[in-house]
PDB file of N, CA and C in Angstrom:
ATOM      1  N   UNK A   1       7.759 -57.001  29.009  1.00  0.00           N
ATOM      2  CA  UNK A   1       7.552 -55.984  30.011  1.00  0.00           C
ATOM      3  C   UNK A   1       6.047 -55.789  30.194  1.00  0.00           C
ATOM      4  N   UNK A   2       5.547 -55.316  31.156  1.00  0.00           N
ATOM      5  CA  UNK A   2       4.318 -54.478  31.306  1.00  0.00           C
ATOM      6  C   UNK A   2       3.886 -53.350  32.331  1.00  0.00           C
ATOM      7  N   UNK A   3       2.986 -52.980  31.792  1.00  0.00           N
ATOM      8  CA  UNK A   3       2.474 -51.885  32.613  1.00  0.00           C
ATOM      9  C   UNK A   3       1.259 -51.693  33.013  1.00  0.00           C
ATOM     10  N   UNK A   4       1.183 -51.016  34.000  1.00  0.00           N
ATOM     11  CA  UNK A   4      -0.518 -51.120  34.076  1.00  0.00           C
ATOM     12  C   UNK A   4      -0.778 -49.569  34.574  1.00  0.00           C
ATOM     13  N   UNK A   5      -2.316 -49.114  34.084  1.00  0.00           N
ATOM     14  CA  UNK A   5      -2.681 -47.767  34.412  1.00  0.00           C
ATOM     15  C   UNK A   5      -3.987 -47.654  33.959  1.00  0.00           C
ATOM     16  N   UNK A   6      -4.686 -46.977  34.773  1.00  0.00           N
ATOM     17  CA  UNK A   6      -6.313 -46.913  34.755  1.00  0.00           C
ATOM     18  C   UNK A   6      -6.712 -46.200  33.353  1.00  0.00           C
ATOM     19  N   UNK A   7      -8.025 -46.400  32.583  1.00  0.00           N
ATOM     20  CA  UNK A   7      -8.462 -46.183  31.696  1.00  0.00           C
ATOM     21  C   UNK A   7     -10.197 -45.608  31.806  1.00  0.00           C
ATOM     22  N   UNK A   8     -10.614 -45.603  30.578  1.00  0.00           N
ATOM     23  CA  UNK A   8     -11.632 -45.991  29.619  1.00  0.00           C
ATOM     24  C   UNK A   8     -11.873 -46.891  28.715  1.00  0.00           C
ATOM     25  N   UNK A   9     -12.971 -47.674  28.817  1.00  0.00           N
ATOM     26  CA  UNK A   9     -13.527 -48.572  27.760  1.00  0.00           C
ATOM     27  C   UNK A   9     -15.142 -48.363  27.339  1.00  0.00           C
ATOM     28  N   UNK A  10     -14.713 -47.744  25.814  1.00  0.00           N
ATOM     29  CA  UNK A  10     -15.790 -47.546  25.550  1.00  0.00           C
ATOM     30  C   UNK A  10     -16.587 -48.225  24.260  1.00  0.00           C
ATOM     31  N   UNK A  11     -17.856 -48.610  24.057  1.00  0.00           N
ATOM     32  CA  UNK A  11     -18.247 -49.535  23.596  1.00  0.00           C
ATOM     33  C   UNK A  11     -19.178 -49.135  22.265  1.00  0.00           C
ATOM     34  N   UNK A  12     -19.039 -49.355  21.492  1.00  0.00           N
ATOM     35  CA  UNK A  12     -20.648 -48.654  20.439  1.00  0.00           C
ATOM     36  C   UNK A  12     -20.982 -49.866  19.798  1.00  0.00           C
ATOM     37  N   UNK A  13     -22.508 -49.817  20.048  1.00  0.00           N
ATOM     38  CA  UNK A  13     -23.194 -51.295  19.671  1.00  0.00           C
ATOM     39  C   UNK A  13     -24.207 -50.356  18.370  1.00  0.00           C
ATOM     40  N   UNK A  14     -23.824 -50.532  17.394  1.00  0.00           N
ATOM     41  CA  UNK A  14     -24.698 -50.516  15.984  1.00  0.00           C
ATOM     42  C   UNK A  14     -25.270 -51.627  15.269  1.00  0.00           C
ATOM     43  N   UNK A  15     -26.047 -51.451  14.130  1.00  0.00           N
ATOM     44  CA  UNK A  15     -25.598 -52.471  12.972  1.00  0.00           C
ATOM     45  C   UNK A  15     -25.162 -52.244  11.797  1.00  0.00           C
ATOM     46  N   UNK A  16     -24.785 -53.449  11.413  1.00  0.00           N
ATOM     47  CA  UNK A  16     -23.805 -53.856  10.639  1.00  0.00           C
ATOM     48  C   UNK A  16     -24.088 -52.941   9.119  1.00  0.00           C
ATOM     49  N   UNK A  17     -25.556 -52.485   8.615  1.00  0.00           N
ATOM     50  CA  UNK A  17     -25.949 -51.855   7.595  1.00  0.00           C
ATOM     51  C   UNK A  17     -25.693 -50.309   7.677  1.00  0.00           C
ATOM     52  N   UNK A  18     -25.429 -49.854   8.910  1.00  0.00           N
ATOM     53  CA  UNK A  18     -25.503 -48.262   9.378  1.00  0.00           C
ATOM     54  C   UNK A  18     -23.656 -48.165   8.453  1.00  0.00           C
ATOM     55  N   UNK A  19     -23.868 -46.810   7.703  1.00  0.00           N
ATOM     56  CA  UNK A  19     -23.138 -46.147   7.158  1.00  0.00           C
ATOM     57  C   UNK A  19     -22.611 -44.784   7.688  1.00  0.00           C
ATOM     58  N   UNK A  20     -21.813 -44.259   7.300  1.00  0.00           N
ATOM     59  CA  UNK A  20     -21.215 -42.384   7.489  1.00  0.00           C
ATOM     60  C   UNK A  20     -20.353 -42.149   6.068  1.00  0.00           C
ATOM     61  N   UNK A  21     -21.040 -41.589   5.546  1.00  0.00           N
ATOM     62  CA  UNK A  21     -20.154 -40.759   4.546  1.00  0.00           C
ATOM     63  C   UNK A  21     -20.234 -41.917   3.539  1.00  0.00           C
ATOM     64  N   UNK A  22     -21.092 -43.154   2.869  1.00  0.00           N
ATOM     65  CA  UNK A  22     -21.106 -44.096   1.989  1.00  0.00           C
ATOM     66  C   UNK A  22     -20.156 -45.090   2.482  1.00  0.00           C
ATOM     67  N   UNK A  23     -18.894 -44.830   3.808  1.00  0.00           N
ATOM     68  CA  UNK A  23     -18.600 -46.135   4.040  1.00  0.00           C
ATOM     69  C   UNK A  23     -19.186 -46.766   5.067  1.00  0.00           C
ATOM     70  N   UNK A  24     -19.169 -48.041   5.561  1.00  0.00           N
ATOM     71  CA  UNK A  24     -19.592 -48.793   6.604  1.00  0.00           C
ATOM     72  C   UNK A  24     -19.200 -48.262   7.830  1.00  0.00           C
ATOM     73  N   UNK A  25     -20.463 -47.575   8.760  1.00  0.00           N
ATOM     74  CA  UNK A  25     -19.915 -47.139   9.719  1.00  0.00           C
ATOM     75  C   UNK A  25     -18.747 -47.431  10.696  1.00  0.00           C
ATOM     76  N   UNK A  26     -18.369 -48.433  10.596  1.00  0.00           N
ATOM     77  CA  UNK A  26     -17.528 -49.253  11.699  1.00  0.00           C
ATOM     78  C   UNK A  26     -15.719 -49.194  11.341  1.00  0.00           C
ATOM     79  N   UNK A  27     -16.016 -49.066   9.485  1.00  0.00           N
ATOM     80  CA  UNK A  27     -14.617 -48.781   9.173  1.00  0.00           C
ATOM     81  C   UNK A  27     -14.299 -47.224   9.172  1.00  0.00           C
ATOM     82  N   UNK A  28     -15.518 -45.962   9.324  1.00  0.00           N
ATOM     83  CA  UNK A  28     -15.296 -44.676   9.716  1.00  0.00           C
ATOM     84  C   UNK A  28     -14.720 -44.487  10.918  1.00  0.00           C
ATOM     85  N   UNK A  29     -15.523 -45.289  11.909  1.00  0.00           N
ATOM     86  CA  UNK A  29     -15.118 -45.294  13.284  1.00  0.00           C
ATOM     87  C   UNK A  29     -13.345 -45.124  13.321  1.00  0.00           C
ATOM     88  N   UNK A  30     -13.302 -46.526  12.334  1.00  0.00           N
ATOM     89  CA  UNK A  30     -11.755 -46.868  13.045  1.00  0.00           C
ATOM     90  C   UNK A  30     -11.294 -46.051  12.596  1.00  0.00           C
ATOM     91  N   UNK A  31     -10.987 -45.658  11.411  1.00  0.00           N
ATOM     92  CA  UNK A  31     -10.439 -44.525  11.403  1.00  0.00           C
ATOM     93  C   UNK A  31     -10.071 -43.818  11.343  1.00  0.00           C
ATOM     94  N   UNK A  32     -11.189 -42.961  12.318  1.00  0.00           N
ATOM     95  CA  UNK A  32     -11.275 -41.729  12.952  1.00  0.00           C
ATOM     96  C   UNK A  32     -10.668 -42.033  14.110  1.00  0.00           C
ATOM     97  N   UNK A  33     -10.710 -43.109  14.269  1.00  0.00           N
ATOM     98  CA  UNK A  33      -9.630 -43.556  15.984  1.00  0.00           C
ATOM     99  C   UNK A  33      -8.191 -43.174  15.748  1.00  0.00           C
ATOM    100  N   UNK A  34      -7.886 -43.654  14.398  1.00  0.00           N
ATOM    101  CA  UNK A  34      -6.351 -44.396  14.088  1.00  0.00           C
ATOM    102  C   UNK A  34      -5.919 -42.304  13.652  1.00  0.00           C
ATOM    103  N   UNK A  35      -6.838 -42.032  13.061  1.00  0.00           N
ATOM    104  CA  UNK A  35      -6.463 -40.154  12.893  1.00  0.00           C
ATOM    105  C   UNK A  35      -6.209 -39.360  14.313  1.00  0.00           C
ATOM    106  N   UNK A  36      -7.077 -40.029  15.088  1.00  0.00           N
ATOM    107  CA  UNK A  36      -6.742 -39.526  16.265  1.00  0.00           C
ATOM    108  C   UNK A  36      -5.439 -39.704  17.259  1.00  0.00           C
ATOM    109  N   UNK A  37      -5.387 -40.670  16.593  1.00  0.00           N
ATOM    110  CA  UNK A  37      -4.276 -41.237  17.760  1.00  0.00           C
ATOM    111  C   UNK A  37      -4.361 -41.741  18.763  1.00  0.00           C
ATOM    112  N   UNK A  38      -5.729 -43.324  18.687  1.00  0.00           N
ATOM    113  CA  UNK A  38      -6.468 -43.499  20.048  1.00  0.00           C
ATOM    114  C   UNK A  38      -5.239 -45.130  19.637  1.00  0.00           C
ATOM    115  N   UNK A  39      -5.133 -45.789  21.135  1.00  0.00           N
ATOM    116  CA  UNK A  39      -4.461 -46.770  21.047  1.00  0.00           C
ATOM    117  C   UNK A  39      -4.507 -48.134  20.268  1.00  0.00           C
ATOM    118  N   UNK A  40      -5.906 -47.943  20.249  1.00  0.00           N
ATOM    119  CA  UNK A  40      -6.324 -49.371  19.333  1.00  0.00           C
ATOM    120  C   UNK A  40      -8.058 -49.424  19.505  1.00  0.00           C
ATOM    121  N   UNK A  41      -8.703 -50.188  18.603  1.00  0.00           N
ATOM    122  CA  UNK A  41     -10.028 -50.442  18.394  1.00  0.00           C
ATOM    123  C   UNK A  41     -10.370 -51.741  17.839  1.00  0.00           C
ATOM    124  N   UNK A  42     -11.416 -52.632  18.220  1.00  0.00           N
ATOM    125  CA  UNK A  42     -11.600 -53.442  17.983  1.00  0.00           C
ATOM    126  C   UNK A  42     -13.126 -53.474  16.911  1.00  0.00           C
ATOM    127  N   UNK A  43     -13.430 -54.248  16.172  1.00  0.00           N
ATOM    128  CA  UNK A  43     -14.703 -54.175  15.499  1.00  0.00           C
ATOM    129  C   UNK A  43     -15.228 -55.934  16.088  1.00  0.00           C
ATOM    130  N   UNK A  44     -16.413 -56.276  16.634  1.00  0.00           N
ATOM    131  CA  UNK A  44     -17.087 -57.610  16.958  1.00  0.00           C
ATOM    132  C   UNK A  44     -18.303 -57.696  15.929  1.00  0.00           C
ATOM    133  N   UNK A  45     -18.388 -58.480  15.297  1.00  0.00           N
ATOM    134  CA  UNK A  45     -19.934 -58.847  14.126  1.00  0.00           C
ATOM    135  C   UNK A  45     -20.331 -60.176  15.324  1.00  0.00           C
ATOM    136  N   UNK A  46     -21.678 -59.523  15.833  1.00  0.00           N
ATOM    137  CA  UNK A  46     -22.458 -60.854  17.035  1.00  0.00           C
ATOM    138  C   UNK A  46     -23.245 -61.336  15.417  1.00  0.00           C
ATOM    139  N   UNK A  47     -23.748 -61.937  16.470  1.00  0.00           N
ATOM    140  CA  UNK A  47     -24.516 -63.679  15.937  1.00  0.00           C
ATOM    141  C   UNK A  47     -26.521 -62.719  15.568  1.00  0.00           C
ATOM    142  N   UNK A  48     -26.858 -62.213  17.299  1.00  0.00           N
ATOM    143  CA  UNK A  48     -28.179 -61.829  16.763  1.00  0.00           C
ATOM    144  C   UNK A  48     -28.316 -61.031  17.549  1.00  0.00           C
ATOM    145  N   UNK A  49     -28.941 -60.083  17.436  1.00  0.00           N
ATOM    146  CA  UNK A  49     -29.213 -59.188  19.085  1.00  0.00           C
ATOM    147  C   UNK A  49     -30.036 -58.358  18.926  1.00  0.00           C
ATOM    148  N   UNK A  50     -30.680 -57.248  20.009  1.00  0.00           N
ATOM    149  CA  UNK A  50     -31.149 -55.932  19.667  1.00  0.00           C
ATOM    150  C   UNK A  50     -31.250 -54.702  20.223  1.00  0.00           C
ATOM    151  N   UNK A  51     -31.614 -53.891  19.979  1.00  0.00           N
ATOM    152  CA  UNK A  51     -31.585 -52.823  20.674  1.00  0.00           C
ATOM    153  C   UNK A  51     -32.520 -51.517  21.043  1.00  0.00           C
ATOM    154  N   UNK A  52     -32.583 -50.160  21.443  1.00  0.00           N
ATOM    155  CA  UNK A  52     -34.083 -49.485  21.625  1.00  0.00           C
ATOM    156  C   UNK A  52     -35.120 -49.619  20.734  1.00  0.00           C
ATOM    157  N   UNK A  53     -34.337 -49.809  19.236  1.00  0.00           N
ATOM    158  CA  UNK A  53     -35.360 -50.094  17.742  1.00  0.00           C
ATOM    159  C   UNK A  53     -36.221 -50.884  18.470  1.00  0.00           C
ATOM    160  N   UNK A  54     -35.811 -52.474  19.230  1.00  0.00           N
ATOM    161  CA  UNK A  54     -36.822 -53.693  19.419  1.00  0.00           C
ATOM    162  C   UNK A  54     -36.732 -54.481  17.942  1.00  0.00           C
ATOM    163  N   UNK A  55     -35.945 -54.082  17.235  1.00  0.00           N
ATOM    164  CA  UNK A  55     -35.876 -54.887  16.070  1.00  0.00           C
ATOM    165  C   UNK A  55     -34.390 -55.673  15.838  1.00  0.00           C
ATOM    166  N   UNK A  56     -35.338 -57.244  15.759  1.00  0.00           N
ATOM    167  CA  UNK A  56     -34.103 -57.808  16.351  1.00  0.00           C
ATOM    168  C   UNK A  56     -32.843 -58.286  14.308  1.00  0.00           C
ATOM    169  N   UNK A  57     -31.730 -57.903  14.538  1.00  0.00           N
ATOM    170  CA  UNK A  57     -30.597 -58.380  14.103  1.00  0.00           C
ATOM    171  C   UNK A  57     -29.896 -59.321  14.015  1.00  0.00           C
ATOM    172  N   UNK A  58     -29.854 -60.027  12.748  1.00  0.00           N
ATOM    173  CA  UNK A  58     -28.922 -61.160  12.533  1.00  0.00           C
ATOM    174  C   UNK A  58     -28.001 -61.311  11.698  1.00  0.00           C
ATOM    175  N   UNK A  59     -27.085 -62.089  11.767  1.00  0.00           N
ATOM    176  CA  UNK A  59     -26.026 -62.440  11.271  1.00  0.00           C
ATOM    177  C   UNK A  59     -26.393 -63.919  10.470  1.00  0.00           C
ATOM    178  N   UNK A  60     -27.021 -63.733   9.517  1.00  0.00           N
ATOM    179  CA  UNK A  60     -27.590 -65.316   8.369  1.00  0.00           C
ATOM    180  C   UNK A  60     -26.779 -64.616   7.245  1.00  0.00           C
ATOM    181  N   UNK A  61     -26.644 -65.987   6.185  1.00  0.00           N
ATOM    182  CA  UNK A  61     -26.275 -65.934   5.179  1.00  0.00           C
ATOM    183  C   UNK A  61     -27.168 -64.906   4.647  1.00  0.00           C
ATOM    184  N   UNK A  62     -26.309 -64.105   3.548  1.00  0.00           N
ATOM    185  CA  UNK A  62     -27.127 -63.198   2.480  1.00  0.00           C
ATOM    186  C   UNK A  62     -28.055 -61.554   3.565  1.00  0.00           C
ATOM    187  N   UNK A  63     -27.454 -61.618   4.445  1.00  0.00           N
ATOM    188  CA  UNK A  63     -28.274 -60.459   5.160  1.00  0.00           C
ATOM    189  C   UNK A  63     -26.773 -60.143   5.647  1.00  0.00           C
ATOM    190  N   UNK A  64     -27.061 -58.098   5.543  1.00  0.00           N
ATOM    191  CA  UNK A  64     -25.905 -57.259   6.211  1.00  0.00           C
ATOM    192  C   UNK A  64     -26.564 -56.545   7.056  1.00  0.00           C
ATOM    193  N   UNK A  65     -27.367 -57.247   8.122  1.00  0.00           N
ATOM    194  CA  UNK A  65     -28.139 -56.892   9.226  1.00  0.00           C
ATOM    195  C   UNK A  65     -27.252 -57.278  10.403  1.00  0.00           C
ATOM    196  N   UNK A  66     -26.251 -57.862  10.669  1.00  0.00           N
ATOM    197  CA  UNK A  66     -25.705 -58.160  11.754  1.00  0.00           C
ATOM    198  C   UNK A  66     -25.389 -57.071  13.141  1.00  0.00           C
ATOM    199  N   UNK A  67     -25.637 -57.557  14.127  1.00  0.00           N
ATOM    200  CA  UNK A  67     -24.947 -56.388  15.039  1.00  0.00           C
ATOM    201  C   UNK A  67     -24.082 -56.129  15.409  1.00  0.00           C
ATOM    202  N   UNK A  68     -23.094 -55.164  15.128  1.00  0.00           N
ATOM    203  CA  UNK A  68     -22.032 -54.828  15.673  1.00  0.00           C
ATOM    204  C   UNK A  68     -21.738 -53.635  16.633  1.00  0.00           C
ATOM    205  N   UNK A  69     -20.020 -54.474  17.609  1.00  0.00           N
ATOM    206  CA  UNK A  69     -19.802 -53.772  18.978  1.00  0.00           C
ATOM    207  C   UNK A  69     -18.624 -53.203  18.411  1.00  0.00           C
ATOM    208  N   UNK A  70     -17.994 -52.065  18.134  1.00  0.00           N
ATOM    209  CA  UNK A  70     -17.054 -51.625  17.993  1.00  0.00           C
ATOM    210  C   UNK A  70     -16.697 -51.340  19.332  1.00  0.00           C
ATOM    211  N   UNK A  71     -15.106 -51.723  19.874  1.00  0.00           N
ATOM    212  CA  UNK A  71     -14.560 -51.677  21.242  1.00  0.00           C
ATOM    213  C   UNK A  71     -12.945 -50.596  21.428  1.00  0.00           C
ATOM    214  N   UNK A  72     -13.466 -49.621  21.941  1.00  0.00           N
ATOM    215  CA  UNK A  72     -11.974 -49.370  21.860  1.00  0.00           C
ATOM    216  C   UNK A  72     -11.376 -48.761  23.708  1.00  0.00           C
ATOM    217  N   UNK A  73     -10.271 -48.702  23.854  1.00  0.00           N
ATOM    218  CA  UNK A  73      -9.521 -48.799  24.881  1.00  0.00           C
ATOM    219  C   UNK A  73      -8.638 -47.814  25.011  1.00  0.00           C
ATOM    220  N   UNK A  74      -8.807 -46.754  25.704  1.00  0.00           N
ATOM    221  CA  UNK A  74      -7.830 -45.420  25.775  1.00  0.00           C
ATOM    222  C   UNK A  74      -8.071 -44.715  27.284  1.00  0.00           C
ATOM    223  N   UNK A  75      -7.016 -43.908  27.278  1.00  0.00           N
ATOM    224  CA  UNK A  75      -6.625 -42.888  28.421  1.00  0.00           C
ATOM    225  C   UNK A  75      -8.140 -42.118  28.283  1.00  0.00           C
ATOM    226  N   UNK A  76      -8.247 -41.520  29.753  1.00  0.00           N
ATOM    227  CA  UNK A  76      -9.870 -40.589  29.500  1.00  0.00           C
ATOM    228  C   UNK A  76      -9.455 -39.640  28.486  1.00  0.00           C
ATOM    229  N   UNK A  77      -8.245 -38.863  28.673  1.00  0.00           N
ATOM    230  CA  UNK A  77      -8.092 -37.935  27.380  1.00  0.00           C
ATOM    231  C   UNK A  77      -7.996 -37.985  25.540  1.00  0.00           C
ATOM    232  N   UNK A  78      -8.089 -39.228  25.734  1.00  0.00           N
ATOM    233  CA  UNK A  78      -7.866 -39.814  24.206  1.00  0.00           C
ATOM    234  C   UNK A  78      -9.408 -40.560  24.011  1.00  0.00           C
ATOM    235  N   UNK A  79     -10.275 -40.898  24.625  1.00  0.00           N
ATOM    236  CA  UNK A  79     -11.469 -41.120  24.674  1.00  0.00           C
ATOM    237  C   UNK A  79     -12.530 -39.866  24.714  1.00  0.00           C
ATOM    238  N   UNK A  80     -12.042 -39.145  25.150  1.00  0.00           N
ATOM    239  CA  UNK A  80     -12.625 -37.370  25.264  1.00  0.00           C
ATOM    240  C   UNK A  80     -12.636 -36.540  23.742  1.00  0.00           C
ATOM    241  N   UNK A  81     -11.334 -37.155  22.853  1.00  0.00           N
ATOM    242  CA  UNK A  81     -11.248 -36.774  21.844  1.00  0.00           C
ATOM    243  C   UNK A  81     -12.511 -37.330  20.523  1.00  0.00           C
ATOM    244  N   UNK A  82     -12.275 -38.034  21.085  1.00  0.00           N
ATOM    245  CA  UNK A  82     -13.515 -39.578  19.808  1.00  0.00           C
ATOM    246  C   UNK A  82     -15.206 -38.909  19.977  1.00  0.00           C
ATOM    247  N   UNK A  83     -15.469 -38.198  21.516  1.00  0.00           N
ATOM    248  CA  UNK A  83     -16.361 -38.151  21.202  1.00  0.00           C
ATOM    249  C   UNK A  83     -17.405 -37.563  20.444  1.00  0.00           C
ATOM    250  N   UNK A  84     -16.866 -35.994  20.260  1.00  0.00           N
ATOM    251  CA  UNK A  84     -17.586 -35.663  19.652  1.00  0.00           C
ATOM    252  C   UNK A  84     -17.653 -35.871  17.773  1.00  0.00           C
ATOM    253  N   UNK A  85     -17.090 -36.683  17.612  1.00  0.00           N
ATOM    254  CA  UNK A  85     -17.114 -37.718  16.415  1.00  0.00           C
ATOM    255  C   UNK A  85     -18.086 -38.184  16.046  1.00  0.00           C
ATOM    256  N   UNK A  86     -18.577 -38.695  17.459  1.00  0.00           N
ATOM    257  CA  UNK A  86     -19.573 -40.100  17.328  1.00  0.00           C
ATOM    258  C   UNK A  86     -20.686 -39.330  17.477  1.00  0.00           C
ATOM    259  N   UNK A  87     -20.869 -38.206  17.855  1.00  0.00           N
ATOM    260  CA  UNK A  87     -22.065 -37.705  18.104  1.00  0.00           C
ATOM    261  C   UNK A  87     -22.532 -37.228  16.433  1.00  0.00           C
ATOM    262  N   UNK A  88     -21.916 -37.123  15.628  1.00  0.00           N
ATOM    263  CA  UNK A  88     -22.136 -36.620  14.345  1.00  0.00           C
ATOM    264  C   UNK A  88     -22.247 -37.896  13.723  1.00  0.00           C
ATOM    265  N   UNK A  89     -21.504 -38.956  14.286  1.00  0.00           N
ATOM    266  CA  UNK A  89     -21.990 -40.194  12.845  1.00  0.00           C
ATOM    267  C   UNK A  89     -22.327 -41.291  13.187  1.00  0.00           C
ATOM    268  N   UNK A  90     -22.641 -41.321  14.585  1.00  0.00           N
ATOM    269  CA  UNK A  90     -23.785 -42.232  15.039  1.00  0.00           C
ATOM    270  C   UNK A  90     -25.407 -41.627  14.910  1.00  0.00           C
ATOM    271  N   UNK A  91     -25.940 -42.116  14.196  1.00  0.00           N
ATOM    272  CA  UNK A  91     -27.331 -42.070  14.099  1.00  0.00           C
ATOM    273  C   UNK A  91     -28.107 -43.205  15.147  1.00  0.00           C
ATOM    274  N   UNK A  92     -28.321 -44.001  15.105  1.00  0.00           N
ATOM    275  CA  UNK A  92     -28.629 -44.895  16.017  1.00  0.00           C
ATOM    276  C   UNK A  92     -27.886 -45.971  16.463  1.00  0.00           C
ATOM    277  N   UNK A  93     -28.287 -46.025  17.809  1.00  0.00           N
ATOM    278  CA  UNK A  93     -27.000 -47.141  18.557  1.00  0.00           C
ATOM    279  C   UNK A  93     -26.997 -46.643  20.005  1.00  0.00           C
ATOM    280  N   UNK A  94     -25.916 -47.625  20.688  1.00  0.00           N
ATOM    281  CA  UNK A  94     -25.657 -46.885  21.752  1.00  0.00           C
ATOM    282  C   UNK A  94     -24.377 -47.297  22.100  1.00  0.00           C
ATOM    283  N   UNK A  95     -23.684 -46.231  23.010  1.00  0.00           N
ATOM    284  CA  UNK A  95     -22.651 -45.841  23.941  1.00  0.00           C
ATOM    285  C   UNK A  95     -22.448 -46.225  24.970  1.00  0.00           C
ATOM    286  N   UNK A  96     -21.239 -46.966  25.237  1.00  0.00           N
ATOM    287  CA  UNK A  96     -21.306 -47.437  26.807  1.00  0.00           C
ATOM    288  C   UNK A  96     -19.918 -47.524  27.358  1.00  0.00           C
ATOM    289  N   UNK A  97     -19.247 -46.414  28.234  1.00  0.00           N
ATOM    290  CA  UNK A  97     -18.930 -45.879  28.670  1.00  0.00           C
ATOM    291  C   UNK A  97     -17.913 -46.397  30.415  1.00  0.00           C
ATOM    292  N   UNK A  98     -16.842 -47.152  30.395  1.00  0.00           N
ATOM    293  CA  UNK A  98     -16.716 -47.722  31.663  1.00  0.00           C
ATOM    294  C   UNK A  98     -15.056 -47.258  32.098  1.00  0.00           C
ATOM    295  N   UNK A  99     -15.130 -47.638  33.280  1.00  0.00           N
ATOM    296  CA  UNK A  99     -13.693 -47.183  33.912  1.00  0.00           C
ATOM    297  C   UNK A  99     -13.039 -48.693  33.621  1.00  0.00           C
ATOM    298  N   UNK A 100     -12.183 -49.331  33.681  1.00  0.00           N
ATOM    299  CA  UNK A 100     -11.346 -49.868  33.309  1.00  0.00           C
ATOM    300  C   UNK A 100      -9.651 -50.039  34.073  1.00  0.00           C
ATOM    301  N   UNK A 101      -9.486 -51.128  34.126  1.00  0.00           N
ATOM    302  CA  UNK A 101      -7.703 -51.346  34.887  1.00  0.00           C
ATOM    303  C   UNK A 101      -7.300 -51.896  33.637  1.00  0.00           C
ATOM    304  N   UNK A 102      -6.454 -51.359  32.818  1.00  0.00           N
ATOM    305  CA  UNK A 102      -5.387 -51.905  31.895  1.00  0.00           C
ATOM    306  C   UNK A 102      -3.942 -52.745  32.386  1.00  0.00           C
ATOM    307  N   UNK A 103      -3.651 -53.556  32.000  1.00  0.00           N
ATOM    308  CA  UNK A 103      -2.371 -54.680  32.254  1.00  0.00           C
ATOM    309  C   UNK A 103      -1.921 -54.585  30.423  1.00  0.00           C
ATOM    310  N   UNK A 104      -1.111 -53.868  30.040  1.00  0.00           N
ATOM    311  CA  UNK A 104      -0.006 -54.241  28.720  1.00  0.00           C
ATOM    312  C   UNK A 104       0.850 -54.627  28.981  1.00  0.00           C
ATOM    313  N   UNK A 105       0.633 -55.754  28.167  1.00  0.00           N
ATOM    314  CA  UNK A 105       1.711 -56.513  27.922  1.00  0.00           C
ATOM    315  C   UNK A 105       2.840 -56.308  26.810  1.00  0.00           C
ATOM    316  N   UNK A 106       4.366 -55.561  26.951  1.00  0.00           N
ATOM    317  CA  UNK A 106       4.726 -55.666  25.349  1.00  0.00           C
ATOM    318  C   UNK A 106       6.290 -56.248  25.622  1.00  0.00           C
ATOM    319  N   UNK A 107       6.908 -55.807  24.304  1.00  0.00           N
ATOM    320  CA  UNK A 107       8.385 -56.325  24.243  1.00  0.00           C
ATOM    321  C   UNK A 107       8.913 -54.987  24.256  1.00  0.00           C
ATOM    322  N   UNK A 108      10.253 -54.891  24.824  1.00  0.00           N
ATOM    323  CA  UNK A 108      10.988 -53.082  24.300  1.00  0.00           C
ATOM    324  C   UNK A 108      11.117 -52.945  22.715  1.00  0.00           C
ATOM    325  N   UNK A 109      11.302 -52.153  22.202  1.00  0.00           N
ATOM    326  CA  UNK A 109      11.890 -52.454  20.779  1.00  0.00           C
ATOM    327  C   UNK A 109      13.629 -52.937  20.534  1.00  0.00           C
ATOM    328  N   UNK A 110      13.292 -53.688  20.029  1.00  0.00           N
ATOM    329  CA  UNK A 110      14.954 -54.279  19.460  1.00  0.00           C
ATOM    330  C   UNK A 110      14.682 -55.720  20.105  1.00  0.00           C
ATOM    331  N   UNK A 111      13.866 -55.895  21.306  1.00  0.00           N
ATOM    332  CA  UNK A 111      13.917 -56.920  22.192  1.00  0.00           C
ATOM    333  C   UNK A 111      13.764 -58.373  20.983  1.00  0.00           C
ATOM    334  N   UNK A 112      14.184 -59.242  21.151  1.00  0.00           N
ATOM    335  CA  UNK A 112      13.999 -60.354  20.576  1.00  0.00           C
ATOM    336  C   UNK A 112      12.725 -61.376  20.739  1.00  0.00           C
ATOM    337  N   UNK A 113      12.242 -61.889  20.230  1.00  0.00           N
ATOM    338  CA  UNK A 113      10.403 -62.758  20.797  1.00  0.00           C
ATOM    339  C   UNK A 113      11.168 -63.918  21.915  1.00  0.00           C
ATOM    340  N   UNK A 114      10.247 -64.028  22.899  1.00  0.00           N
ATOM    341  CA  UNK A 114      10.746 -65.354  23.119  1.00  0.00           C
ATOM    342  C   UNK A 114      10.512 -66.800  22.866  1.00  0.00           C
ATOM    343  N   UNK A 115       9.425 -66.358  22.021  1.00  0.00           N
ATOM    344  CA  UNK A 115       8.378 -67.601  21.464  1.00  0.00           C
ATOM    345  C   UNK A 115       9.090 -67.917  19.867  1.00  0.00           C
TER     346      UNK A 115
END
């Protein structure tokens, strides 16, 4: 089956060393998503990148400097909830914020795979 219905996609680009509360920021993030009750979140570790710092980030052996995009995908009202989250345990980084057309794809429950 699927469905489709307009959204939010919102984006937080950190790195990989940034913490909240002694854990790795990125596994706070999630969650604080999954407590919330946001639909799903993704975590991306890039290759090299940078950001307002100007200090650039990599992903090499033996370094936990990498940059990461945490991605997640929700209704504006379930994205409304996250934020003021992030405003307390993002220290540096940034936010990026987009409208979005969702297409889900799922099975009903009980439904059988067809694969």
């Amino acid at each position: 089956m699927k469905e489709q219905f307009n959204a939010r996609m919102l984006r937080i680009h950190f790195g990989e060393g940034d913490k909240w509360q002694n854990k790795p920021l990125y596994e706070a993030i999630i969650a604080k998503c999954q407590e919330l009750g946001l639909a799903g979140a993704i975590v991306y570790k890039g290759i090299e990148g940078y950001g307002s710092s100007a200090r650039i980030r990599h992903a090499r052996a033996l370094s936990r400097d990498a940059p990461i995009m945490l991605s997640i995908i929700d209704r504006d009202e379930q994205i409304k909830k996250l934020l003021p989250h992030l405003d307390a345990m993002v220290e540096e980084g940034l936010i990026a914020i987009s409208d979005v057309e969702v297409i889900r794809f799922f099975r009903p429950k009980g439904a059988p795979s067809q694969g």
